[in-house]
N, C-alpha and C. Protein backbone atom coordinates (compact mmCIF):
# COMPACT_ATOMS: atom_id res chain seq x y z
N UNK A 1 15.12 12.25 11.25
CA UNK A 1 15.54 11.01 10.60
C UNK A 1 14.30 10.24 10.14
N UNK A 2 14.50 9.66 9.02
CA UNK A 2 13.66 8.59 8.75
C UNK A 2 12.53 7.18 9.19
N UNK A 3 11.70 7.07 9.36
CA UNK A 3 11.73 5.87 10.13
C UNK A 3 12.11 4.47 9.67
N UNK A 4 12.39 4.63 8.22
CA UNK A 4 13.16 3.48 7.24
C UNK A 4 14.21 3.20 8.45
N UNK A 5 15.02 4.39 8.77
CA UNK A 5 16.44 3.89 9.08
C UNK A 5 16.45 3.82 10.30
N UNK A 6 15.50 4.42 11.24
CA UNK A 6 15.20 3.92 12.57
C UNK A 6 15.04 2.40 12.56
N UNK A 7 14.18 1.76 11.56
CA UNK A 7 13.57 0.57 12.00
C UNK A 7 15.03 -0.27 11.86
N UNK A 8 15.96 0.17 10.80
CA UNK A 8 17.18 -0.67 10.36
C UNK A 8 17.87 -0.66 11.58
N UNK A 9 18.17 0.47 11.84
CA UNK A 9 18.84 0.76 13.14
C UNK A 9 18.55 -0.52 14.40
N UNK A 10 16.88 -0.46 14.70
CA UNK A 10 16.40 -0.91 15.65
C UNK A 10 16.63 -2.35 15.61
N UNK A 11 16.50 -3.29 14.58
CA UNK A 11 16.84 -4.60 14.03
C UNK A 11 18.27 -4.71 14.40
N UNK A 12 19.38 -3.95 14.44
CA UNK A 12 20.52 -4.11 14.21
C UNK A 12 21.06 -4.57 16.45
N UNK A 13 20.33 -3.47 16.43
CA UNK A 13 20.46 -3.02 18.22
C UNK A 13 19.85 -3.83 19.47
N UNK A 14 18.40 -4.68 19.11
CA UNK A 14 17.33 -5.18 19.66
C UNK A 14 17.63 -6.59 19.44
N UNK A 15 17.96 -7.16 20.60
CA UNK A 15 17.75 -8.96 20.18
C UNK A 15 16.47 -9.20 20.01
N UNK A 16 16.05 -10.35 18.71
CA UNK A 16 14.96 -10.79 18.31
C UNK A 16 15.08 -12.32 18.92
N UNK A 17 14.12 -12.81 19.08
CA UNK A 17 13.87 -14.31 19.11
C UNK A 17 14.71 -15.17 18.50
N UNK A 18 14.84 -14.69 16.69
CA UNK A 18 15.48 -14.96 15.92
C UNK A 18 15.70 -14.07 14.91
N UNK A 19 16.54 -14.17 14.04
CA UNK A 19 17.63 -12.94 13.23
C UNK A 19 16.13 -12.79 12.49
N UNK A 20 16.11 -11.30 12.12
CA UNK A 20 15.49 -10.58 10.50
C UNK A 20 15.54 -11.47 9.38
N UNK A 21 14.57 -11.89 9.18
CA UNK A 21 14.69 -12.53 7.53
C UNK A 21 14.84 -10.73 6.40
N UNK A 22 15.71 -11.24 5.70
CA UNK A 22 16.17 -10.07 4.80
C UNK A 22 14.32 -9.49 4.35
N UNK A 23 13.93 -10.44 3.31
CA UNK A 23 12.63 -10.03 2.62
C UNK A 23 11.76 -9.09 3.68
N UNK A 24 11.31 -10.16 4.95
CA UNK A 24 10.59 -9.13 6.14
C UNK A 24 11.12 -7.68 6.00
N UNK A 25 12.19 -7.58 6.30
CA UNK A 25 12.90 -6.22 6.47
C UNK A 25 12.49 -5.45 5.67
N UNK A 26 12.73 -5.81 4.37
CA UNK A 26 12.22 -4.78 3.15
C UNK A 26 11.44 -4.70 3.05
N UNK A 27 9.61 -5.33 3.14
CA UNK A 27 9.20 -4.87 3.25
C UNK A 27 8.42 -4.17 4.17
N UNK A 28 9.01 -3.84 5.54
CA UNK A 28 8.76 -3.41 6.78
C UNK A 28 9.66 -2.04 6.24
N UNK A 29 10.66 -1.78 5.57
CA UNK A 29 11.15 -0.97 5.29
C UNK A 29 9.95 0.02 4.24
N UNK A 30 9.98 -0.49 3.30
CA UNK A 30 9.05 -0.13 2.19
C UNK A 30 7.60 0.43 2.78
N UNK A 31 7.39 -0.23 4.10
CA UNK A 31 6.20 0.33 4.37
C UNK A 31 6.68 1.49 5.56
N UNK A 32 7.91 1.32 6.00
CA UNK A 32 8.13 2.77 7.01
C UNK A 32 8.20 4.35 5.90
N UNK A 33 9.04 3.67 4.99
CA UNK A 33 9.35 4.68 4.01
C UNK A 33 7.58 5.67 3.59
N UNK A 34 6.40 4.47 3.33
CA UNK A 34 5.67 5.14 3.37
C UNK A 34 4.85 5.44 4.14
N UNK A 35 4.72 5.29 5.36
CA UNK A 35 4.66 6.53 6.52
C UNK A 35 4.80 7.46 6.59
N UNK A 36 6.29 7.34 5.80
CA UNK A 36 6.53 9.00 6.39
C UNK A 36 6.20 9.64 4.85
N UNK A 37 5.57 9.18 3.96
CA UNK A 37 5.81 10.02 2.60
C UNK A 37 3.91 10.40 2.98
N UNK A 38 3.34 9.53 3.54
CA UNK A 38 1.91 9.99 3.35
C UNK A 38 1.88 10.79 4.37
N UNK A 39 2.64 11.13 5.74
CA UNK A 39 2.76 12.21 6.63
C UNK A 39 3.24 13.41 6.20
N UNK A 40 4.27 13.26 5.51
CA UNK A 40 4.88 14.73 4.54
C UNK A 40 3.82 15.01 3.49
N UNK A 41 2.57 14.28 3.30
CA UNK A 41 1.76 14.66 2.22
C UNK A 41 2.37 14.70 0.70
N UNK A 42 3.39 13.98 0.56
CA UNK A 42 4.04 13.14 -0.73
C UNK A 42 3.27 12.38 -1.59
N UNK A 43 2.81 11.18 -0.95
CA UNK A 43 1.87 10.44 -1.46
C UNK A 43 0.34 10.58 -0.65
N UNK A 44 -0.65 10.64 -1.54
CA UNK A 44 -1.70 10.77 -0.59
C UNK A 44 -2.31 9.16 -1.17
N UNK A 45 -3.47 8.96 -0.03
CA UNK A 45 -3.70 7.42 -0.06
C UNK A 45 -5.48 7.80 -0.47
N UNK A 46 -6.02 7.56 -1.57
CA UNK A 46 -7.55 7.41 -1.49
C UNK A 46 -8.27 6.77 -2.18
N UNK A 47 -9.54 6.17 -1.50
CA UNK A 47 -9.64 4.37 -2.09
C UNK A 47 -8.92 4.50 -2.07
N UNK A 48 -8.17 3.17 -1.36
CA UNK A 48 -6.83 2.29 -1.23
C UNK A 48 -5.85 2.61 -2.55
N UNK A 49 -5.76 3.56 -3.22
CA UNK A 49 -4.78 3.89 -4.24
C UNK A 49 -4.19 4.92 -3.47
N UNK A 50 -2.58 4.95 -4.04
CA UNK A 50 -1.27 5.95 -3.62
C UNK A 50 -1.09 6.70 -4.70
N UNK A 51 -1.33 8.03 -4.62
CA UNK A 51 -1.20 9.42 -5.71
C UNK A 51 0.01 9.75 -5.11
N UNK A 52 0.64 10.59 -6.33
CA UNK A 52 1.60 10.94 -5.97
C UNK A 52 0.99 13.01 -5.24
N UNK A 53 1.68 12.95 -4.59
CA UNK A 53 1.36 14.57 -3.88
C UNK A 53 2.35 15.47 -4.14
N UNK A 54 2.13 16.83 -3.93
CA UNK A 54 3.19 18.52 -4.10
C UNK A 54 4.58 17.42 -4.21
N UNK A 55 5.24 18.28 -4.91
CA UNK A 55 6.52 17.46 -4.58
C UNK A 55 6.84 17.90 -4.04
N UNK A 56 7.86 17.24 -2.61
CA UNK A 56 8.86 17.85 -1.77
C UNK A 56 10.10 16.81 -1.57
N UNK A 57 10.24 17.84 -0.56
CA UNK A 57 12.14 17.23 -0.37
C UNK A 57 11.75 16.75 0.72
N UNK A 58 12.31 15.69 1.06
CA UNK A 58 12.37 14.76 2.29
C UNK A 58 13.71 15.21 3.31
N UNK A 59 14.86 15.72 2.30
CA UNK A 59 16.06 15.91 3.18
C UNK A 59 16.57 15.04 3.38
N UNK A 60 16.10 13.70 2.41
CA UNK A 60 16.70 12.47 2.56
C UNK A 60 17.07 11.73 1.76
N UNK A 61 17.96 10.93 0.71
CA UNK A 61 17.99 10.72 -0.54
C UNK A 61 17.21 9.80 -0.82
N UNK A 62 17.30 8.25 0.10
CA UNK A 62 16.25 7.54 -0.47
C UNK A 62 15.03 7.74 -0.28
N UNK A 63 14.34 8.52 0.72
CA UNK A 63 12.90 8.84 0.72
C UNK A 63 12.81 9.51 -0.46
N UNK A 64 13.52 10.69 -0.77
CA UNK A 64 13.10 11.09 -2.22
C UNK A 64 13.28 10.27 -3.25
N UNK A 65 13.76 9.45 -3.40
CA UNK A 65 14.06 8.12 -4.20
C UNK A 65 12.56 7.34 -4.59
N UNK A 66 12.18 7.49 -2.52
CA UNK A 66 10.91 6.72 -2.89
C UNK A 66 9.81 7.28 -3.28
N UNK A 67 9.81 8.66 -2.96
CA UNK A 67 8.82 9.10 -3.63
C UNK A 67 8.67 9.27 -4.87
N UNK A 68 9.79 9.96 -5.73
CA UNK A 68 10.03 9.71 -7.32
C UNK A 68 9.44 8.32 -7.80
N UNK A 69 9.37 7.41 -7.09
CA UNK A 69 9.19 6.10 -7.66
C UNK A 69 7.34 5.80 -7.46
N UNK A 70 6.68 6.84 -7.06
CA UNK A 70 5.45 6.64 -6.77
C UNK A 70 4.70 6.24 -8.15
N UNK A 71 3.56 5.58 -8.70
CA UNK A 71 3.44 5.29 -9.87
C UNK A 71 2.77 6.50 -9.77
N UNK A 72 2.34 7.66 -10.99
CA UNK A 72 1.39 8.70 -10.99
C UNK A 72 0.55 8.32 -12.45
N UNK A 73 -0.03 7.35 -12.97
CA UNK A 73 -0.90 6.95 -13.73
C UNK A 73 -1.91 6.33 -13.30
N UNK A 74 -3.06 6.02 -13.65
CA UNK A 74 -4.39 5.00 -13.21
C UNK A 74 -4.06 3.68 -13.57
N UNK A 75 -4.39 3.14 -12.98
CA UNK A 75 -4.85 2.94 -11.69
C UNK A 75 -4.48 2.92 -10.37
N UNK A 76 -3.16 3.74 -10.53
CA UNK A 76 -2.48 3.59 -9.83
C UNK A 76 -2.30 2.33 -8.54
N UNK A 77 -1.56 2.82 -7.69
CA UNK A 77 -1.24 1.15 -6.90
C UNK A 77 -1.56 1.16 -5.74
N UNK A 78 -1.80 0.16 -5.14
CA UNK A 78 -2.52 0.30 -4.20
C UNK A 78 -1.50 -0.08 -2.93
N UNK A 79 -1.67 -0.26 -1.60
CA UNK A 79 -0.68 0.20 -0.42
C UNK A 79 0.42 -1.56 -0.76
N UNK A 80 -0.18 -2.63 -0.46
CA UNK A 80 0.24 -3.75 -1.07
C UNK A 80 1.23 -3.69 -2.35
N UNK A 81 0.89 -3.19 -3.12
CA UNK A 81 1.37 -3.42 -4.86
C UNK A 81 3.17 -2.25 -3.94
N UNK A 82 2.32 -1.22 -3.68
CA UNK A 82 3.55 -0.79 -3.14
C UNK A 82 5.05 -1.63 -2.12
N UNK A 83 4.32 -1.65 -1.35
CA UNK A 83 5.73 -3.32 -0.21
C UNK A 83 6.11 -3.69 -1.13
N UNK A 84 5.13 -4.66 -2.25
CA UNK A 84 6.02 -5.80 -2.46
C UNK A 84 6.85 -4.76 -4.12
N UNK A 85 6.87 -3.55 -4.66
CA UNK A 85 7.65 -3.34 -5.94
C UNK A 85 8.71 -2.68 -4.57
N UNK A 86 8.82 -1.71 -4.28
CA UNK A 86 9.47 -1.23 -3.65
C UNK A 86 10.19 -1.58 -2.72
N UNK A 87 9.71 -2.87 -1.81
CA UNK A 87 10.45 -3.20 -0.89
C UNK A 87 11.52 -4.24 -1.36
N UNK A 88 11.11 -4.63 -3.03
CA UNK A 88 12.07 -5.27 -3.99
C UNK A 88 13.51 -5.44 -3.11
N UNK A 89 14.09 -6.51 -2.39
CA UNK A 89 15.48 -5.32 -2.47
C UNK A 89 16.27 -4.61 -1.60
N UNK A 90 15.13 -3.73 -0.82
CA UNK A 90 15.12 -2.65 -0.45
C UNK A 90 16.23 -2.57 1.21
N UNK A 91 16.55 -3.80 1.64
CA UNK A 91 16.82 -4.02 2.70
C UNK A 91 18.80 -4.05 2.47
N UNK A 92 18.61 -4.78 1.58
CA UNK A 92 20.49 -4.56 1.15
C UNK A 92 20.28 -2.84 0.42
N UNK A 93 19.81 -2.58 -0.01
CA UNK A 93 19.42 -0.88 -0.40
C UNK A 93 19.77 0.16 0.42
N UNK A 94 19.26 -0.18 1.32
CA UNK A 94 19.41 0.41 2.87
C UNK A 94 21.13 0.45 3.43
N UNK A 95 21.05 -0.64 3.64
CA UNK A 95 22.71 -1.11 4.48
C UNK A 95 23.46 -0.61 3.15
N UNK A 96 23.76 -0.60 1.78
CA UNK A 96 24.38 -0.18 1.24
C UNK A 96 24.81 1.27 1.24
N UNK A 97 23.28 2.11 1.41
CA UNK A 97 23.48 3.70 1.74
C UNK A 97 23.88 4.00 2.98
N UNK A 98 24.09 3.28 4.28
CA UNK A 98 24.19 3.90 5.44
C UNK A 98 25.84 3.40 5.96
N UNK A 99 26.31 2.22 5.01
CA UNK A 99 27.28 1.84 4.81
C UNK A 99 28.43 3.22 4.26
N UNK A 100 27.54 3.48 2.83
CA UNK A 100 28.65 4.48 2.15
C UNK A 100 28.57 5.75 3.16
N UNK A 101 27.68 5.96 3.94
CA UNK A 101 27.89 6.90 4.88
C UNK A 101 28.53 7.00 5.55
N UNK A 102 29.05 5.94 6.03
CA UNK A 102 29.84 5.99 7.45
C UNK A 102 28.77 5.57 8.79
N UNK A 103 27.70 5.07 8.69
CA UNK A 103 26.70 5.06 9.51
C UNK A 103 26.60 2.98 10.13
N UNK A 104 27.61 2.62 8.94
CA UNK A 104 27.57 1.38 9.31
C UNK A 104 28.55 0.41 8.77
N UNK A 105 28.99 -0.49 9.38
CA UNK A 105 30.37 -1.26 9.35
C UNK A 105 30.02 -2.85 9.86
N UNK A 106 31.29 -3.42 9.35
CA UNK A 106 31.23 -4.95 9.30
C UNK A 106 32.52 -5.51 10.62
N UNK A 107 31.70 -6.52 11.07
CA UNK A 107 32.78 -7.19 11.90
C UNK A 107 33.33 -8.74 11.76
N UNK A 108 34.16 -8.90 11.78
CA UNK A 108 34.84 -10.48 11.19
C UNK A 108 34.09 -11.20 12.62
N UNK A 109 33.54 -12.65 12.07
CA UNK A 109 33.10 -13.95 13.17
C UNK A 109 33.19 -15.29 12.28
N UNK A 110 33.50 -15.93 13.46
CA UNK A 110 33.54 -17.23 13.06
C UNK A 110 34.29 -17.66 11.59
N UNK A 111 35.69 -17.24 11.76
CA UNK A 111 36.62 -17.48 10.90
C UNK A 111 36.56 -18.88 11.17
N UNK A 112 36.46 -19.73 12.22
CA UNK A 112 36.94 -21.13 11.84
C UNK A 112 36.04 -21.68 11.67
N UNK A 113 34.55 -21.66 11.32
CA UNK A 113 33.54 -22.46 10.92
C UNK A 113 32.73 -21.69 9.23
N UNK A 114 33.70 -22.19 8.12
CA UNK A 114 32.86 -21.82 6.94
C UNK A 114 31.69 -21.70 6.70
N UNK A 115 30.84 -22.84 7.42
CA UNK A 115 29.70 -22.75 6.96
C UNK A 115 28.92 -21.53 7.50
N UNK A 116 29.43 -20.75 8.49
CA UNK A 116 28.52 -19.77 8.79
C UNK A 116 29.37 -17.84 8.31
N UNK A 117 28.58 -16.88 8.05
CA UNK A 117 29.38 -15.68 7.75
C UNK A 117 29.93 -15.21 8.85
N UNK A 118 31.11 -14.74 7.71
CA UNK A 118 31.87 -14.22 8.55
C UNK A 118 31.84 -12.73 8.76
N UNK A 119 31.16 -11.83 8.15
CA UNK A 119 30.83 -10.51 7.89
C UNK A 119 29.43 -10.06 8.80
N UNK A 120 29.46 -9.18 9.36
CA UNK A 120 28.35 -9.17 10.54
C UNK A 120 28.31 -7.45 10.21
N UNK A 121 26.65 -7.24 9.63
CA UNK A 121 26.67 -5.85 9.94
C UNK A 121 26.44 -5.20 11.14
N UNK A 122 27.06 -4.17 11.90
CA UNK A 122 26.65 -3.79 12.77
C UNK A 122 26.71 -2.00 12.79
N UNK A 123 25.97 -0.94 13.41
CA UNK A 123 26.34 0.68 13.38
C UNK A 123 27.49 1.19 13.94
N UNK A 124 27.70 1.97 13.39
CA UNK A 124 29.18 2.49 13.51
C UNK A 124 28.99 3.32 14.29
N UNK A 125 30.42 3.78 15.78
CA UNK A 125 30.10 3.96 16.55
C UNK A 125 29.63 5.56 16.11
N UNK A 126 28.85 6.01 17.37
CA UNK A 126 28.56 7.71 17.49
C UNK A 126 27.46 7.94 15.93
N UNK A 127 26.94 7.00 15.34
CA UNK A 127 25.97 7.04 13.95
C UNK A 127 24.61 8.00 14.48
N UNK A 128 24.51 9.26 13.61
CA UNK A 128 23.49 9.73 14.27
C UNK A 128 22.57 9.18 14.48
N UNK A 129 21.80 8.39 12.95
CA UNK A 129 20.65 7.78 12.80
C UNK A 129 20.24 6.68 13.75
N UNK A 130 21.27 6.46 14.58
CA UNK A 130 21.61 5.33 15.96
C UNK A 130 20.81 6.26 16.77
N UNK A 131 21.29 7.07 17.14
CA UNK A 131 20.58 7.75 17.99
C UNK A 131 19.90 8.24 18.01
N UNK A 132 18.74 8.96 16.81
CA UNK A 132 17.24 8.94 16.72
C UNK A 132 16.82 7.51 17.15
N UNK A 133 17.50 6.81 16.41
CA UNK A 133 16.46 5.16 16.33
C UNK A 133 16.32 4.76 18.32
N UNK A 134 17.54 4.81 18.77
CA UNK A 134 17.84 4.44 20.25
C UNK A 134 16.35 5.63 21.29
N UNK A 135 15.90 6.67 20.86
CA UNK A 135 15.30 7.85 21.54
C UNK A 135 13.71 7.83 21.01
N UNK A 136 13.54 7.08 19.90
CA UNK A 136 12.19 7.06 19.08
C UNK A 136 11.66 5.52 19.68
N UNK A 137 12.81 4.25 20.04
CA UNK A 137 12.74 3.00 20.64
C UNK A 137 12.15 3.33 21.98
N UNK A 138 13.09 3.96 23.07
CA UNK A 138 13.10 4.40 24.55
C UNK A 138 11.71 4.66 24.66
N UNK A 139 11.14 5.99 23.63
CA UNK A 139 9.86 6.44 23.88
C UNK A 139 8.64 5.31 22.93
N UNK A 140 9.03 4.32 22.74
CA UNK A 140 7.71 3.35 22.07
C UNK A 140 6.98 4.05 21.38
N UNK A 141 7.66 4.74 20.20
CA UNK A 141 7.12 5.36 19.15
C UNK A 141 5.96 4.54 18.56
N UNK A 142 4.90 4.79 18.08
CA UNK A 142 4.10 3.89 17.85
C UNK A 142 4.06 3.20 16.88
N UNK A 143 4.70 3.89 15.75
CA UNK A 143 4.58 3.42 14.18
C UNK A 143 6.05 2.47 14.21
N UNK A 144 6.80 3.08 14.79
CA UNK A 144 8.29 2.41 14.84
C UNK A 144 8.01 1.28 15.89
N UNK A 145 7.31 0.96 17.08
CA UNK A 145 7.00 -0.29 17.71
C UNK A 145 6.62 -1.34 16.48
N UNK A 146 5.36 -0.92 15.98
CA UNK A 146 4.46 -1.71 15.33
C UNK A 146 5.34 -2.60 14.17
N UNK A 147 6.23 -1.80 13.01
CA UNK A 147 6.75 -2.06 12.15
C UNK A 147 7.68 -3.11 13.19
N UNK A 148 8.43 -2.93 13.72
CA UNK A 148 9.56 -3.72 14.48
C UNK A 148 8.56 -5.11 14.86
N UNK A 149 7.86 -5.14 15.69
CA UNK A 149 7.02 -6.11 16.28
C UNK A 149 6.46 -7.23 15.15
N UNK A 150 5.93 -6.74 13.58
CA UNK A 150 6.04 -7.44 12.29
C UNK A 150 7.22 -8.24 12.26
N UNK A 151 8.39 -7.49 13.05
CA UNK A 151 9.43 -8.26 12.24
C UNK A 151 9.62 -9.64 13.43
N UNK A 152 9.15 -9.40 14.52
CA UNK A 152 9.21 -10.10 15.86
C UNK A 152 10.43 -9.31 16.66
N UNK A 153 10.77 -8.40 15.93
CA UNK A 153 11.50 -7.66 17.24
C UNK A 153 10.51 -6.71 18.39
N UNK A 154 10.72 -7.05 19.48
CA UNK A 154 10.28 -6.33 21.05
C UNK A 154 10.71 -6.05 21.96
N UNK A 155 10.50 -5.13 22.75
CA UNK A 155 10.98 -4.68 23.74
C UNK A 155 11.12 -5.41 25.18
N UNK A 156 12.45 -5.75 26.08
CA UNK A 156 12.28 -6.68 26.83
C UNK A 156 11.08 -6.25 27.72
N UNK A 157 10.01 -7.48 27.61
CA UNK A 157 9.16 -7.19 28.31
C UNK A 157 9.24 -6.92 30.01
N UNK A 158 10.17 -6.87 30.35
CA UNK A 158 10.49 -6.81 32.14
C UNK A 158 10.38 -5.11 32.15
N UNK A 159 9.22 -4.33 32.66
CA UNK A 159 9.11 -3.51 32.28
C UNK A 159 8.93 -2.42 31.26
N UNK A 160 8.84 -3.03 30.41
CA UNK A 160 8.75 -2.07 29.11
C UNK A 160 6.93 -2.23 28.96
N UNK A 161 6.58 -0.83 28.34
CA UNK A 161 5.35 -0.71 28.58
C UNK A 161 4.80 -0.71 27.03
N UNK A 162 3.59 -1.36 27.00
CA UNK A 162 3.63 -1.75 25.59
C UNK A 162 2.97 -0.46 24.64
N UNK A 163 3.50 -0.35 23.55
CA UNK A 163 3.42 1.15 22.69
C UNK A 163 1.63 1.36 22.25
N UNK A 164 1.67 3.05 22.26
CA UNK A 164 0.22 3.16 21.49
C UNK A 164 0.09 3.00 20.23
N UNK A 165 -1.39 2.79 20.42
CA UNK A 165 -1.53 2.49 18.67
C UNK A 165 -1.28 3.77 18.14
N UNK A 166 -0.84 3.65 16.81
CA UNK A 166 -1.01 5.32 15.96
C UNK A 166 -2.59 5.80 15.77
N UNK A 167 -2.37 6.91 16.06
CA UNK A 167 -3.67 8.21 15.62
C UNK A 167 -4.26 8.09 14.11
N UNK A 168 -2.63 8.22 13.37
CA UNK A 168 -3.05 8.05 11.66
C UNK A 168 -3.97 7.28 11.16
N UNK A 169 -4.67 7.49 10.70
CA UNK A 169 -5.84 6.30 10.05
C UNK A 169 -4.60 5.60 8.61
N UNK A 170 -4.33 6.34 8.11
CA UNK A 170 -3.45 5.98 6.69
C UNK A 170 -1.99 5.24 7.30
N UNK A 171 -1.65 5.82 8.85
CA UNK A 171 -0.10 4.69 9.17
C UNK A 171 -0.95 3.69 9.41
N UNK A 172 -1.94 3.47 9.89
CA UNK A 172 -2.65 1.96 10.41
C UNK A 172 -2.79 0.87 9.47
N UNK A 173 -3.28 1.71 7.87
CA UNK A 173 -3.74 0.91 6.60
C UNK A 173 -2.28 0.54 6.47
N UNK A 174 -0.93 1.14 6.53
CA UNK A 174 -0.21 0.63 6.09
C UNK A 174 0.36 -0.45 7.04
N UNK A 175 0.67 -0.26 8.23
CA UNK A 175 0.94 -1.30 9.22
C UNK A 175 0.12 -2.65 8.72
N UNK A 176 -1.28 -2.68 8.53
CA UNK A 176 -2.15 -3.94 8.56
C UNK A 176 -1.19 -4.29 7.53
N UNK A 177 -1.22 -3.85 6.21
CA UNK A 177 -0.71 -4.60 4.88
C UNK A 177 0.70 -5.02 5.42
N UNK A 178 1.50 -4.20 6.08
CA UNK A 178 3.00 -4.73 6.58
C UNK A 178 2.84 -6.19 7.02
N UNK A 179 2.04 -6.20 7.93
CA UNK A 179 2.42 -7.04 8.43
C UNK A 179 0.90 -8.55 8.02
N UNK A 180 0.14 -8.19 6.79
CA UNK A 180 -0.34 -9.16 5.83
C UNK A 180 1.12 -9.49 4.94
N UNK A 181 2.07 -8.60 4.60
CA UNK A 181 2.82 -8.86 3.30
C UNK A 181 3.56 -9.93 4.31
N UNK A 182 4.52 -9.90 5.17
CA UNK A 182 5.51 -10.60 5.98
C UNK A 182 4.73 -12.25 6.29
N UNK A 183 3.91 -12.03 7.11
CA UNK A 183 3.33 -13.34 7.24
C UNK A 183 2.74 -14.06 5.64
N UNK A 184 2.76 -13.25 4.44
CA UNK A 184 2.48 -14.16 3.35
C UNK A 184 3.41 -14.45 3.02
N UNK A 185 4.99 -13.90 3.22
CA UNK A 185 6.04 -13.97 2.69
C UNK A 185 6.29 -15.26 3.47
N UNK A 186 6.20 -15.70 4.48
CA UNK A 186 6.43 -16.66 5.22
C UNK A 186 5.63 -17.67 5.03
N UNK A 187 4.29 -17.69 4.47
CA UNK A 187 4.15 -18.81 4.28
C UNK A 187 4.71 -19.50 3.22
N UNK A 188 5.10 -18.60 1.96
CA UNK A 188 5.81 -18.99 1.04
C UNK A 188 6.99 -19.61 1.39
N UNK A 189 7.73 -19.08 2.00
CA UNK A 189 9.10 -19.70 2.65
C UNK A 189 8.53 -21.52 3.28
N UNK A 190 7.83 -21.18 3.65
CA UNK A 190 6.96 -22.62 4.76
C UNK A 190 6.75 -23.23 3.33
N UNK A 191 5.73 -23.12 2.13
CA UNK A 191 5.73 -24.04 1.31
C UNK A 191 7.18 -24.42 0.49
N UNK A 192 7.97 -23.66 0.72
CA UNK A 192 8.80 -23.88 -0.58
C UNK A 192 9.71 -24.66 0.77
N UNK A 193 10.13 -24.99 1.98
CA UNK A 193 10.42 -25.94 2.80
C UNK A 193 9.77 -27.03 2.70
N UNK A 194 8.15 -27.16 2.52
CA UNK A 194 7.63 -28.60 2.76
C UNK A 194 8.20 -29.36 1.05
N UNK A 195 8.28 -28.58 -0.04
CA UNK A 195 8.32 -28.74 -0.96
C UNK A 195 10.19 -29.48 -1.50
N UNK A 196 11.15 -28.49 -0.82
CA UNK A 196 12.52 -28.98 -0.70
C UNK A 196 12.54 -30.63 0.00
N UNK A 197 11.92 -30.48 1.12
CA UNK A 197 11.94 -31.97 1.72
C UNK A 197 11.52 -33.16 1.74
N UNK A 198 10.36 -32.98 0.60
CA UNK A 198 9.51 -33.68 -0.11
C UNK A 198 10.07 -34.00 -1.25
N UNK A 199 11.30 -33.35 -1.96
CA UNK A 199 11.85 -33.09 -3.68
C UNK A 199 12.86 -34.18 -2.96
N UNK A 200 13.80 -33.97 -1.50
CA UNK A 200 14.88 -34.58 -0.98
C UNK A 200 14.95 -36.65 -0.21
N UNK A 201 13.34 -36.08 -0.12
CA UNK A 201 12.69 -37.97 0.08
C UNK A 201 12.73 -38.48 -1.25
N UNK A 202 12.57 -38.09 -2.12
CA UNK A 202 12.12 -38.81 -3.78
C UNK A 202 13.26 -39.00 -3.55
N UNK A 203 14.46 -38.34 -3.90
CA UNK A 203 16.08 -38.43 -4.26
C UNK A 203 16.25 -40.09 -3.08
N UNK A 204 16.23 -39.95 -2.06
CA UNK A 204 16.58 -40.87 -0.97
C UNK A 204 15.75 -42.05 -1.29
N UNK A 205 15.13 -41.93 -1.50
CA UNK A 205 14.08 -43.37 -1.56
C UNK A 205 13.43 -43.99 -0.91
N UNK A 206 12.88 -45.23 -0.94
CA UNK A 206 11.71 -45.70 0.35
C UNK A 206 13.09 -46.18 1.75
């Protein structure tokens, strides 16, 4: 299985502090996806540019998706340029394909308070990709810790032993940028808050 859909999986299964911001996801997604494309030797990474590599089959539709989508011209793109085109998105992308699978389903909440949804994704029972993600979690996969931990999801610390770093020199380059893209994504979110509440005092007045 993927580690795209492990990490989805893992978000879905793992209480966080607080819920997944969609954007994080995608591009924590966008960067699992390429993990595993520069491990299959799909994309190779040199100077910080992503070539496209042999073509192969992933055995997976959207990994081959993502690899088709590799740019193969100069200057090509670099690990960054990648998250943020690809991870475009990429998070309703996801739940849409594992949805039409059968891998994932919705549950009705809070019918009597509108203001909050009422549609809750959650995995459907016996989902294989559940159970890679649940066995790759158990063992503190390293690349699958790291990506999750970007998102602030962790393992209850009451015993849980904290994961190794990866070996990969090329999963590492991409982890750093993961988790540069998320915290820039957030500060954006942070300005465009100081900016709403500042637009909402003018309206109100002295």
């Amino acid at each position: 299985m993927s580690t795209a859909r492990d990490l989805l999986f893992v978000t879905l299964d793992v209480p966080g502090e607080h819920p997944v911001e969609q954007g994080d996801l995608s591009l924590a997604l966008a960067g699992a996806e390429l993990v595993d494309l520069l491990a299959a030797g799909a994309v190779l990474l040199t100077e910080g540019r992503l070539r496209p590599g042999p073509p192969t089959l992933a055995d997976d539709p959207l990994l081959d998706e993502a690899a088709a989508g590799v740019v193969d011209r100069e200057p090509y793109e670099s690990v960054e340029d990648w998250l943020w085109r690809r991870g475009r998105g990429l998070a309703a992308h996801y739940t849409a394909a594992l949805e039409a699978e059968g891998q994932l389903g919705t549950v009705r909440r809070h019918r009597w308070l509108p203001s909050r949804p009422v549609d809750r994704v959650v995995p459907a029972t016996g989902a294989p990709d559940r159970r890679s993600s649940a066995d790759r979690w158990a063992a503190r996969e390293p690349v699958l810790a790291a990506l999750a931990a970007a998102l602030g999801v962790a393992p209850d610390p009451a015993g849980a032993e904290r994961a190794a770093e990866p070996e990969d020199e090329s999963a590492v380059t991409v982890l750093a940028a993961v988790g540069d893209a998320v915290t820039e994504l957030e500060g954006v979110r942070q300005r465009r808050r100081v900016e709403n509440a500042a637009f909402d005092n003018i309206w109100r007045g002295p």
